[in-house]
PDB file of N, CA and C in Angstrom:
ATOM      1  N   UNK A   1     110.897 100.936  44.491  1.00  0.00           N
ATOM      2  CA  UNK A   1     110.251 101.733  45.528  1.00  0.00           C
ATOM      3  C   UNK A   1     111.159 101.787  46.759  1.00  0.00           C
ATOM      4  N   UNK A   2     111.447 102.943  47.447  1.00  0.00           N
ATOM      5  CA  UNK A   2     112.007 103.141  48.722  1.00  0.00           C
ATOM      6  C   UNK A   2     111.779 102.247  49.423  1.00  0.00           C
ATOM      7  N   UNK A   3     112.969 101.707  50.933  1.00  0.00           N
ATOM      8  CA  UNK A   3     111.912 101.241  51.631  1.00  0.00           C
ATOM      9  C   UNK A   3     113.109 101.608  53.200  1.00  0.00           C
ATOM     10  N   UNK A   4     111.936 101.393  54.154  1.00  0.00           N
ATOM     11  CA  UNK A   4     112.460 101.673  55.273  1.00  0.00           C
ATOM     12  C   UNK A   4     113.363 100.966  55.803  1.00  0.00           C
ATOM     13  N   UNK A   5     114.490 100.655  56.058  1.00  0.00           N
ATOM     14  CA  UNK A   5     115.021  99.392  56.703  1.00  0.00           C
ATOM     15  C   UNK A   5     114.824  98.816  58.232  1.00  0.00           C
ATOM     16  N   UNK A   6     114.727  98.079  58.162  1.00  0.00           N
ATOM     17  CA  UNK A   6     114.106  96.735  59.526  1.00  0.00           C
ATOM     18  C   UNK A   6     114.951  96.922  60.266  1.00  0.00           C
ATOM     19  N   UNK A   7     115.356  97.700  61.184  1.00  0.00           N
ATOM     20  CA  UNK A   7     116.655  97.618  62.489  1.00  0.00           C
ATOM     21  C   UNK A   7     116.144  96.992  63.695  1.00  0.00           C
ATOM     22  N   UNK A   8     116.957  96.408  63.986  1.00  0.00           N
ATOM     23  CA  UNK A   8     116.607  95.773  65.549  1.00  0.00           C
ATOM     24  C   UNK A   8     116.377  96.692  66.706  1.00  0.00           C
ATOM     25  N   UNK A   9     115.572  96.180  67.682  1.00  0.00           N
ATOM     26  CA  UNK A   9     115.843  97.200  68.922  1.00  0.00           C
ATOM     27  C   UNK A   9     116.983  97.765  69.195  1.00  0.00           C
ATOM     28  N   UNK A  10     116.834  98.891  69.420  1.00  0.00           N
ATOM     29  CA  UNK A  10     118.142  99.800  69.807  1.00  0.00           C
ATOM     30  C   UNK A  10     118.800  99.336  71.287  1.00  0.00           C
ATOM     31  N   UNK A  11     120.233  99.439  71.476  1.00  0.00           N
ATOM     32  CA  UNK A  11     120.998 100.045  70.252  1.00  0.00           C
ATOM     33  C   UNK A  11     121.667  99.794  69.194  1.00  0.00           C
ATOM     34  N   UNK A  12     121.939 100.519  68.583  1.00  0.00           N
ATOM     35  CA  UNK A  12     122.706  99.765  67.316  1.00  0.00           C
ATOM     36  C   UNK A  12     123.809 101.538  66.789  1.00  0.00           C
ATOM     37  N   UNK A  13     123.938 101.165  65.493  1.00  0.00           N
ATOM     38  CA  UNK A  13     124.596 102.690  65.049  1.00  0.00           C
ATOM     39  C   UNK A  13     124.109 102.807  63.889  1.00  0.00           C
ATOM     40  N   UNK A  14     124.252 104.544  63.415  1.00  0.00           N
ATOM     41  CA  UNK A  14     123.968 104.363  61.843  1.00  0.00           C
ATOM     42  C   UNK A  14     125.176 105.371  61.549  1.00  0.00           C
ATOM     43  N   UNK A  15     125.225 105.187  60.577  1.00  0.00           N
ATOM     44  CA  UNK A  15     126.270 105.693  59.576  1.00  0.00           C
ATOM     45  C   UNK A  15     125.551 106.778  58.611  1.00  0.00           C
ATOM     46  N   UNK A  16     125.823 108.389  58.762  1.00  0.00           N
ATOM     47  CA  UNK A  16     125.287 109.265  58.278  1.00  0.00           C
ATOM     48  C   UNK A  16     125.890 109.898  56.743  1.00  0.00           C
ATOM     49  N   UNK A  17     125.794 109.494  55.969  1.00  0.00           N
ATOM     50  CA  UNK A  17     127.102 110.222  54.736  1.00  0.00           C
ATOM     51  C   UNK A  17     125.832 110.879  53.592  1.00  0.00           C
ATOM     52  N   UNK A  18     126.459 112.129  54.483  1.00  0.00           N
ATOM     53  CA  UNK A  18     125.683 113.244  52.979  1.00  0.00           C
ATOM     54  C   UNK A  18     126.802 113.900  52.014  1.00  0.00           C
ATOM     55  N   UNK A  19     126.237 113.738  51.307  1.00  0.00           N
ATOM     56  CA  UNK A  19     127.269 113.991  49.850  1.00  0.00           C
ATOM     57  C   UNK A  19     126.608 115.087  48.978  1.00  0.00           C
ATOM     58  N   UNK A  20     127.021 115.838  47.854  1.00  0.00           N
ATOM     59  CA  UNK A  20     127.153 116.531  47.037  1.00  0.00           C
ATOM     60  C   UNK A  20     127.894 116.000  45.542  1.00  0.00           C
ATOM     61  N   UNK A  21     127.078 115.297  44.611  1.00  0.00           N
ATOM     62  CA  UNK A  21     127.739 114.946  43.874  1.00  0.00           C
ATOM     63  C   UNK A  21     128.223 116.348  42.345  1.00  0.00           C
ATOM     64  N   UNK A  22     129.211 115.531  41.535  1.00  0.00           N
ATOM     65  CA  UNK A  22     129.632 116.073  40.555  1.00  0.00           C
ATOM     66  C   UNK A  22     128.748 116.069  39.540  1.00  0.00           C
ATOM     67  N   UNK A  23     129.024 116.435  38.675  1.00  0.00           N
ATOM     68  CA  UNK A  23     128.129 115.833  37.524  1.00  0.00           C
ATOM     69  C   UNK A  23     128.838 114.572  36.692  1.00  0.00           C
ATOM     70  N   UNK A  24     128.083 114.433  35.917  1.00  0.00           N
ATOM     71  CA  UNK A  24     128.274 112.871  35.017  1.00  0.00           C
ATOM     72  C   UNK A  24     128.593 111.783  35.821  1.00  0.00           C
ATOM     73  N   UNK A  25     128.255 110.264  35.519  1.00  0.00           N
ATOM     74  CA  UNK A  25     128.139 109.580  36.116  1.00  0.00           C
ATOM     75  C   UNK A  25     129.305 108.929  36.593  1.00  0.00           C
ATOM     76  N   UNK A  26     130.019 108.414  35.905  1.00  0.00           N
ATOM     77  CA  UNK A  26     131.529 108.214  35.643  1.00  0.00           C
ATOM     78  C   UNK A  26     131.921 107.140  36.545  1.00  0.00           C
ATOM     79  N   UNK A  27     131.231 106.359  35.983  1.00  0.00           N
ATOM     80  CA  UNK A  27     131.002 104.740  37.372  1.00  0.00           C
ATOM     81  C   UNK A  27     130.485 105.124  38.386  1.00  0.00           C
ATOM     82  N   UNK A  28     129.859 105.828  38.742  1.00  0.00           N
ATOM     83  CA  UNK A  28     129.262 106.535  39.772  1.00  0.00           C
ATOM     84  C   UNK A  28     128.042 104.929  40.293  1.00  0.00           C
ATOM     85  N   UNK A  29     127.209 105.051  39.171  1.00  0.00           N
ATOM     86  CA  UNK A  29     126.302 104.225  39.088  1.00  0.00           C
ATOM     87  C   UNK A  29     126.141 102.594  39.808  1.00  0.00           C
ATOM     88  N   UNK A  30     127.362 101.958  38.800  1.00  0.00           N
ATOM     89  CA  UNK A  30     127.745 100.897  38.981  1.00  0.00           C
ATOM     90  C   UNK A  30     128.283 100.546  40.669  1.00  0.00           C
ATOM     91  N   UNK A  31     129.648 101.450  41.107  1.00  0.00           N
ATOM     92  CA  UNK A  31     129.844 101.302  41.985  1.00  0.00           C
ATOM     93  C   UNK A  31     129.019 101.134  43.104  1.00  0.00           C
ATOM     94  N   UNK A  32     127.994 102.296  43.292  1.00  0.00           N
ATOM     95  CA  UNK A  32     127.142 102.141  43.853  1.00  0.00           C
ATOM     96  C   UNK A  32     126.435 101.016  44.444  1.00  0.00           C
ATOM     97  N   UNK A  33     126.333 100.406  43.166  1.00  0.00           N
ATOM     98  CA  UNK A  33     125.046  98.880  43.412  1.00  0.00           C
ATOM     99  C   UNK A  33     126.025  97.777  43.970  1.00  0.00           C
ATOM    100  N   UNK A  34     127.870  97.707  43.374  1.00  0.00           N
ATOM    101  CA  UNK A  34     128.554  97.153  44.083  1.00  0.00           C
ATOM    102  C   UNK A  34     128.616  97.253  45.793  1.00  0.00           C
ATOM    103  N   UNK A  35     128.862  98.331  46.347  1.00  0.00           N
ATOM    104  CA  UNK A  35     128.964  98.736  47.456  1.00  0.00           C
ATOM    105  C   UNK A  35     127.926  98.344  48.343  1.00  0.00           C
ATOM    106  N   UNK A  36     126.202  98.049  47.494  1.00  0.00           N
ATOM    107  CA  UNK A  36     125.448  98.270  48.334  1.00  0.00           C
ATOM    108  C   UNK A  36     125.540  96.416  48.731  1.00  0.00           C
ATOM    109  N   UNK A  37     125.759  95.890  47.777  1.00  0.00           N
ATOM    110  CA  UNK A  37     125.883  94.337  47.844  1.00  0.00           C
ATOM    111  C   UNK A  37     126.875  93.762  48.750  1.00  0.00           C
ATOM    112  N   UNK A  38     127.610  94.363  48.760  1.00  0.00           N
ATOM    113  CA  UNK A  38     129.076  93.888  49.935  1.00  0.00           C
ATOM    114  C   UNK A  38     128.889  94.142  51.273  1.00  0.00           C
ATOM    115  N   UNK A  39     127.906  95.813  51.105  1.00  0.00           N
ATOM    116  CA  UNK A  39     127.690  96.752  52.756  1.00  0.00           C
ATOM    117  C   UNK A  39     127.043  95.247  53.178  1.00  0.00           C
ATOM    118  N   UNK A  40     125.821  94.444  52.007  1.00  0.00           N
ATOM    119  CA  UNK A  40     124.995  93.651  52.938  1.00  0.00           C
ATOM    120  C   UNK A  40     125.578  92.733  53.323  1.00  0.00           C
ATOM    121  N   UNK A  41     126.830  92.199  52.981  1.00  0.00           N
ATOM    122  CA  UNK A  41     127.357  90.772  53.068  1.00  0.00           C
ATOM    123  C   UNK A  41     128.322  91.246  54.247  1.00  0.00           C
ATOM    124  N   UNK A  42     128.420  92.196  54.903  1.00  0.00           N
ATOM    125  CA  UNK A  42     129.661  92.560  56.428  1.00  0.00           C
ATOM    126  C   UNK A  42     128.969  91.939  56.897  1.00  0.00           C
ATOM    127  N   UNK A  43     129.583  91.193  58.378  1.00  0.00           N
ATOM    128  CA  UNK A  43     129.045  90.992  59.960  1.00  0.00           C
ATOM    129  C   UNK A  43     128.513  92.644  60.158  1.00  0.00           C
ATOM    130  N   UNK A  44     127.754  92.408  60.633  1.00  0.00           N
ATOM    131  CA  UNK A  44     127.270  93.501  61.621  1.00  0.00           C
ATOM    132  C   UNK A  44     126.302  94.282  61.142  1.00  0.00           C
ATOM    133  N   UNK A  45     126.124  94.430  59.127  1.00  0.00           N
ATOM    134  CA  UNK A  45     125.431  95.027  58.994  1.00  0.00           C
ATOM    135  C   UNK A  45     123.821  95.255  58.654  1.00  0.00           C
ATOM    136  N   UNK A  46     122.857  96.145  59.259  1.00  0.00           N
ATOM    137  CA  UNK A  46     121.632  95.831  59.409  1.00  0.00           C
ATOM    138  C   UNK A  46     120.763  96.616  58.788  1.00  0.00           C
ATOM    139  N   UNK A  47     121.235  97.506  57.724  1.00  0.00           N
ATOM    140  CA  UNK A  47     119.901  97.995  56.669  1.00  0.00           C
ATOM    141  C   UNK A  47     120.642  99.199  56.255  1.00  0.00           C
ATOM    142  N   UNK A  48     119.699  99.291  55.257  1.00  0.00           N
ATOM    143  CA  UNK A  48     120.418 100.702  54.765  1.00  0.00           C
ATOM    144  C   UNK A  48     119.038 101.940  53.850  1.00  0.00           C
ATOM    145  N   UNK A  49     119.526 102.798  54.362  1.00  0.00           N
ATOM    146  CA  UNK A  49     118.192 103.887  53.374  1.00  0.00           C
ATOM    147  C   UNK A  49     118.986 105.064  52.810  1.00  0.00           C
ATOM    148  N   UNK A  50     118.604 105.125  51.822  1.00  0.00           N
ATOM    149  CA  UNK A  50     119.015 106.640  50.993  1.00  0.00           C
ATOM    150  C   UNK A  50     118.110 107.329  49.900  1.00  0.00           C
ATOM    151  N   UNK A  51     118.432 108.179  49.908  1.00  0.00           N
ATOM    152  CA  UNK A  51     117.621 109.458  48.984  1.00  0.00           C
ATOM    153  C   UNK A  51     118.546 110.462  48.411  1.00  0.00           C
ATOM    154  N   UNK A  52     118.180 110.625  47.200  1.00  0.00           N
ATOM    155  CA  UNK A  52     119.438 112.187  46.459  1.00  0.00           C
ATOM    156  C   UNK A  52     118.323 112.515  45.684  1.00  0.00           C
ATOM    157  N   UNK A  53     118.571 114.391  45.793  1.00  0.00           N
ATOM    158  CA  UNK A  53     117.452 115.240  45.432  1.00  0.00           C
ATOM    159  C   UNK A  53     118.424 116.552  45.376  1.00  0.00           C
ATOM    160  N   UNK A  54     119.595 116.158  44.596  1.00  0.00           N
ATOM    161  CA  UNK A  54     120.463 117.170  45.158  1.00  0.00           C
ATOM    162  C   UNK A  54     121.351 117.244  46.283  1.00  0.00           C
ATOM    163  N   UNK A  55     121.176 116.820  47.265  1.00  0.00           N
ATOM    164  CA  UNK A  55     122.103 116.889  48.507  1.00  0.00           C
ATOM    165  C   UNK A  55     121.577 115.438  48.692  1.00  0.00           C
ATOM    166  N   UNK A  56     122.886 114.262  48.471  1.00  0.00           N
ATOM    167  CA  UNK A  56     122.041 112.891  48.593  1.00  0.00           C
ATOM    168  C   UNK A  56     122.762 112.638  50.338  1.00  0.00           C
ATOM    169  N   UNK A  57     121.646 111.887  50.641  1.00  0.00           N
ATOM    170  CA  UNK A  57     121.965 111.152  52.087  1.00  0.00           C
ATOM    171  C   UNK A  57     121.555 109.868  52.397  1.00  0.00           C
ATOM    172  N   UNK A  58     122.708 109.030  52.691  1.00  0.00           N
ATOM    173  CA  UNK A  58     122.567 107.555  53.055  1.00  0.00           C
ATOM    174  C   UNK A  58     122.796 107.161  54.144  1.00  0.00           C
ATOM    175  N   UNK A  59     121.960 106.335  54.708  1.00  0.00           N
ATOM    176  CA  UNK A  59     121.920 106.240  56.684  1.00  0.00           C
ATOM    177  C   UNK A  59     122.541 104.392  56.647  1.00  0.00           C
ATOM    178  N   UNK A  60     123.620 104.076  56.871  1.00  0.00           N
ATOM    179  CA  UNK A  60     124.004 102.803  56.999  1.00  0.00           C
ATOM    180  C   UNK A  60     123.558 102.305  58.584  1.00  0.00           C
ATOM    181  N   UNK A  61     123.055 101.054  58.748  1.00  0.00           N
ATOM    182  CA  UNK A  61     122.701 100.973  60.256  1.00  0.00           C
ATOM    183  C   UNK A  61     123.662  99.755  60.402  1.00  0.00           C
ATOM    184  N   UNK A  62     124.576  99.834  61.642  1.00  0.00           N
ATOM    185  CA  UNK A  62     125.502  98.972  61.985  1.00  0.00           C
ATOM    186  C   UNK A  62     125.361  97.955  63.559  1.00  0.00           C
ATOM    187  N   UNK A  63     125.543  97.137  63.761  1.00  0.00           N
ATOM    188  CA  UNK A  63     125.670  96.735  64.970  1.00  0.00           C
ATOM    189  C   UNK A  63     126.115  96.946  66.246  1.00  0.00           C
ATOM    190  N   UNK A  64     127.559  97.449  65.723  1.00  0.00           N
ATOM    191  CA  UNK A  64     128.775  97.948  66.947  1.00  0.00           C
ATOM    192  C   UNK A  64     129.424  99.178  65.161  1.00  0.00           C
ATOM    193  N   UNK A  65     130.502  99.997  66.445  1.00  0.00           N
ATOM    194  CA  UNK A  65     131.585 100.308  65.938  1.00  0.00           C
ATOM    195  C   UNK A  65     132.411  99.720  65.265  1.00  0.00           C
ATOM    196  N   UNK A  66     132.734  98.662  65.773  1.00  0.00           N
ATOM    197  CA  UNK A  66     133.600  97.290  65.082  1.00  0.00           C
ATOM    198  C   UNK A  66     133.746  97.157  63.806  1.00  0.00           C
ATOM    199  N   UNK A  67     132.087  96.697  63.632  1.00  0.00           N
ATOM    200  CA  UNK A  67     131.453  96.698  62.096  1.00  0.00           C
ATOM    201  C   UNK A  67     131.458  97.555  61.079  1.00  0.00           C
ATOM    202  N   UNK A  68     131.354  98.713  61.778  1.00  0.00           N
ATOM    203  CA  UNK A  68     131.941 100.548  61.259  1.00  0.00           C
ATOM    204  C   UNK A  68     133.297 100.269  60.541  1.00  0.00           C
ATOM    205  N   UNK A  69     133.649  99.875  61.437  1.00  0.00           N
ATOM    206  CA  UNK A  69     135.700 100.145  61.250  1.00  0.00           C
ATOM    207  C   UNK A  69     135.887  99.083  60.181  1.00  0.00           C
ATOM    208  N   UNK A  70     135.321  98.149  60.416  1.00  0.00           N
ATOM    209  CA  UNK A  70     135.733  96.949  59.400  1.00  0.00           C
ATOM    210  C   UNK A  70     135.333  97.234  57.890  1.00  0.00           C
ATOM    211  N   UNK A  71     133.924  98.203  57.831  1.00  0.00           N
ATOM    212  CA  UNK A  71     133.503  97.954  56.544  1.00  0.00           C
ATOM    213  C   UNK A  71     134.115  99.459  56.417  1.00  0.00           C
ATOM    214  N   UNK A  72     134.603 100.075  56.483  1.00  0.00           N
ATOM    215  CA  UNK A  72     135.137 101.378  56.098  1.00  0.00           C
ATOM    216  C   UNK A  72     136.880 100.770  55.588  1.00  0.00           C
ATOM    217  N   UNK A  73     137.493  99.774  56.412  1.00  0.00           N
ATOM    218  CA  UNK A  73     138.424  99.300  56.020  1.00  0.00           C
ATOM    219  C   UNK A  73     138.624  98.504  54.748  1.00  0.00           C
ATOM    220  N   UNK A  74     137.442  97.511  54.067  1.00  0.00           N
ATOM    221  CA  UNK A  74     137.308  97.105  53.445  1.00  0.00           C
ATOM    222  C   UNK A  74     138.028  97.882  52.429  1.00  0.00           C
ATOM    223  N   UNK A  75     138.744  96.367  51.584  1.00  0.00           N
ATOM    224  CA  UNK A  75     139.428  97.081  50.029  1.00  0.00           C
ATOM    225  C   UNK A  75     138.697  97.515  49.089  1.00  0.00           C
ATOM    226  N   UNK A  76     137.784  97.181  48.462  1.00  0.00           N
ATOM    227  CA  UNK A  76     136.660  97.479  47.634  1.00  0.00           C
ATOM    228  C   UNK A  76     136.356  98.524  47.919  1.00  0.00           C
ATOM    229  N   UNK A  77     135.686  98.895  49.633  1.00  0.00           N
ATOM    230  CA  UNK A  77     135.201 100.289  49.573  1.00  0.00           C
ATOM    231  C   UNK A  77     136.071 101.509  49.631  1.00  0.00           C
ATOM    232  N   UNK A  78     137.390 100.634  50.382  1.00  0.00           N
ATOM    233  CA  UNK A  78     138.309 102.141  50.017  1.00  0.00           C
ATOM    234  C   UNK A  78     138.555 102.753  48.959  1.00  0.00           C
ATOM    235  N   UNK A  79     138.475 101.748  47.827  1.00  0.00           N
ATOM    236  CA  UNK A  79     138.550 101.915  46.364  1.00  0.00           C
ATOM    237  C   UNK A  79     137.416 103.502  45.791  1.00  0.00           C
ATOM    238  N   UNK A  80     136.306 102.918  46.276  1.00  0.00           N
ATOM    239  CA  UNK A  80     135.154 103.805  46.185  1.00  0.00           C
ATOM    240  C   UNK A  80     135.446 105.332  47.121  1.00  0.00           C
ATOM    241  N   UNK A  81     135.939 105.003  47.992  1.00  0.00           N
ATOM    242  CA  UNK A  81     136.178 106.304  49.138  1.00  0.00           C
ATOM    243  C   UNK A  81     137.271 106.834  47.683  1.00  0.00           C
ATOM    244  N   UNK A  82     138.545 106.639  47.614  1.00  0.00           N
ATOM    245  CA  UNK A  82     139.242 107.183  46.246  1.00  0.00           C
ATOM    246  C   UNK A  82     138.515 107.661  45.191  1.00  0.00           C
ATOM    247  N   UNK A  83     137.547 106.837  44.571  1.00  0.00           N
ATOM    248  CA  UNK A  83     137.244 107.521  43.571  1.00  0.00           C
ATOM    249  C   UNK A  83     136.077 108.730  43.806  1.00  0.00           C
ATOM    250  N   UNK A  84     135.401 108.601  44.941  1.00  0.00           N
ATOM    251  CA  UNK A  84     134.302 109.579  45.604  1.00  0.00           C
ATOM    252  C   UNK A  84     134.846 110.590  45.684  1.00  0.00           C
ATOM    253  N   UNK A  85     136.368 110.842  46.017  1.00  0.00           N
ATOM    254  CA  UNK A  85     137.165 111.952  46.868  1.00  0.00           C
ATOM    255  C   UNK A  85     137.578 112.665  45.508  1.00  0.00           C
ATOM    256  N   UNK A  86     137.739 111.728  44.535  1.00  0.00           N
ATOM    257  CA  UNK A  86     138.792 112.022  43.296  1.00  0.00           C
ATOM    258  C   UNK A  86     137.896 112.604  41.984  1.00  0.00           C
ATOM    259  N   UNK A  87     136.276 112.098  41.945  1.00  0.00           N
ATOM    260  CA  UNK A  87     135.547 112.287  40.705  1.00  0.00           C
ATOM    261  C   UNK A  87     134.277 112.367  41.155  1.00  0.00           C
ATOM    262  N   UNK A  88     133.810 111.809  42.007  1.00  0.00           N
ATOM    263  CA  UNK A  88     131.908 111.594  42.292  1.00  0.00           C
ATOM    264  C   UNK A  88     131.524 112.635  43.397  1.00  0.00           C
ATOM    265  N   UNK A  89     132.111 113.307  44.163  1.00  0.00           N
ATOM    266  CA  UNK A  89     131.747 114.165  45.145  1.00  0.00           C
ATOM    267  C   UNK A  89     132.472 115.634  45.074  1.00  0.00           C
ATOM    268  N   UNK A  90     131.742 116.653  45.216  1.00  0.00           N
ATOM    269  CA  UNK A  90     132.592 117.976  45.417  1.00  0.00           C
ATOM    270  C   UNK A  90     132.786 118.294  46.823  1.00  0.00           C
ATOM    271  N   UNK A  91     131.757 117.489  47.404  1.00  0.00           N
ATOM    272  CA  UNK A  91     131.570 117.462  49.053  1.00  0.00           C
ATOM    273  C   UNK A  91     131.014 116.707  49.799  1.00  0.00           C
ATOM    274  N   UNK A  92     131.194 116.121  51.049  1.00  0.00           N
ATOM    275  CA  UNK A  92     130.349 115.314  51.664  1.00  0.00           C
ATOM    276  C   UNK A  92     131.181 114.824  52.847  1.00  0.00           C
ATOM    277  N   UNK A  93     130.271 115.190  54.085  1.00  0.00           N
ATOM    278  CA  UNK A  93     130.626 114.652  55.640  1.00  0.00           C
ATOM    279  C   UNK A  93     130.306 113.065  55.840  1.00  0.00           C
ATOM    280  N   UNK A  94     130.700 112.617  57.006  1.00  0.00           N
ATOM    281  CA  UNK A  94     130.421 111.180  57.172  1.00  0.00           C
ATOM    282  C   UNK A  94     130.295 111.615  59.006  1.00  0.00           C
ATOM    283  N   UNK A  95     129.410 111.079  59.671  1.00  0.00           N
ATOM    284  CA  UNK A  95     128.755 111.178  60.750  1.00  0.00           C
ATOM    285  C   UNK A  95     128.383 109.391  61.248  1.00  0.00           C
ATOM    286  N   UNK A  96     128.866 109.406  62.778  1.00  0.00           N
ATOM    287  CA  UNK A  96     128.393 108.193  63.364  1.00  0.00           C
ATOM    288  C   UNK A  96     127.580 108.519  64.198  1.00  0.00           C
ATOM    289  N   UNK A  97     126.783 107.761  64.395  1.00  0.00           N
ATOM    290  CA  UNK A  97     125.456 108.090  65.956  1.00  0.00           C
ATOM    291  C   UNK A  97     125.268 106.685  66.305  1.00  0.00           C
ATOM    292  N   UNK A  98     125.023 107.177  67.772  1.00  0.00           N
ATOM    293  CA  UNK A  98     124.390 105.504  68.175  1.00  0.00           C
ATOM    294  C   UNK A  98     123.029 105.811  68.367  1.00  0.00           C
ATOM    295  N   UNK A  99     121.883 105.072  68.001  1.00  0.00           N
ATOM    296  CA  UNK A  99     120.623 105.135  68.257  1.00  0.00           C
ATOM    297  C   UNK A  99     120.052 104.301  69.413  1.00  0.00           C
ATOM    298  N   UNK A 100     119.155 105.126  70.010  1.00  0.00           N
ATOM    299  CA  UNK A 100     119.422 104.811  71.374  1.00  0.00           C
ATOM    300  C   UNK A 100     117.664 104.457  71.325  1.00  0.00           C
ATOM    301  N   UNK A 101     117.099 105.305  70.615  1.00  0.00           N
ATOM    302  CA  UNK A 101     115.719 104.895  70.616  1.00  0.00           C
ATOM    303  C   UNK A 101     115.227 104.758  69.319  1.00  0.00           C
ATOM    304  N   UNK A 102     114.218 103.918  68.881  1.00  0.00           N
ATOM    305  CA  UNK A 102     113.247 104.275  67.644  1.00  0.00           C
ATOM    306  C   UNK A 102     112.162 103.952  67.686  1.00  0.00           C
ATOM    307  N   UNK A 103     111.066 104.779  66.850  1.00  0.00           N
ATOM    308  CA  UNK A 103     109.609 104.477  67.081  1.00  0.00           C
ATOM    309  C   UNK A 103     109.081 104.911  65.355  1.00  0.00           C
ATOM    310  N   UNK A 104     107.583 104.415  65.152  1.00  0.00           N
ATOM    311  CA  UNK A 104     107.439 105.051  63.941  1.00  0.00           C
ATOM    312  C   UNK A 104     105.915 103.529  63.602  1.00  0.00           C
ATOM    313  N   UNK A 105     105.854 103.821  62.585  1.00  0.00           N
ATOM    314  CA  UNK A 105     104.226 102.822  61.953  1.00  0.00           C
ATOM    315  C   UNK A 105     104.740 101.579  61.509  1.00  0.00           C
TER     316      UNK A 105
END
């Protein structure tokens, strides 16, 4: 089941990456569940939500920029940025925001 992720009072950042995938899976899958296990093990990082329905979008929530830069640097995920660029995506932006407010149930 989905779930919302727990962010601390603002501020913080999130990490916006909407994608367009290819077809077939082609480690698509796997990587995935790797990536999501490591995103949790950075300093800095504080939840994560996504949805694909066709145009998939994943909101990473970060602490600082810092934490941004570091886990984008990471070897593992650059690995994934390669193969995203090379086989799993036909398209997809990457967007930073700082969140300045949040409210909700």
């Amino acid at each position: 089941m989905p779930e919302i992720a727990q962010t601390p009072k603002p501020p913080y950042y999130a990490v916006i990456f909407s994608s367009i995938r290819t077809d077939g899976d082609h480690g698509y899958a796997a990587m995935a569940e790797r990536m999501l296990a490591s995103a949790a093990e950075q300093p800095g990082f504080l939840g994560i939500e996504s949805a694909r329905e066709g145009l998939g979008i994943t909101v990473s929530y970060w602490e600082s920029l810092e934490a941004i830069q570091h886990w984008k640097n990471d070897t593992e995920h650059k690995e994934a940025q390669r193969l995203g660029r090379g086989q799993w995506y036909s398209g997809f932006r990457v967007r930073i925001a700082r969140v300045e407010r949040e409210y909700g149930m």
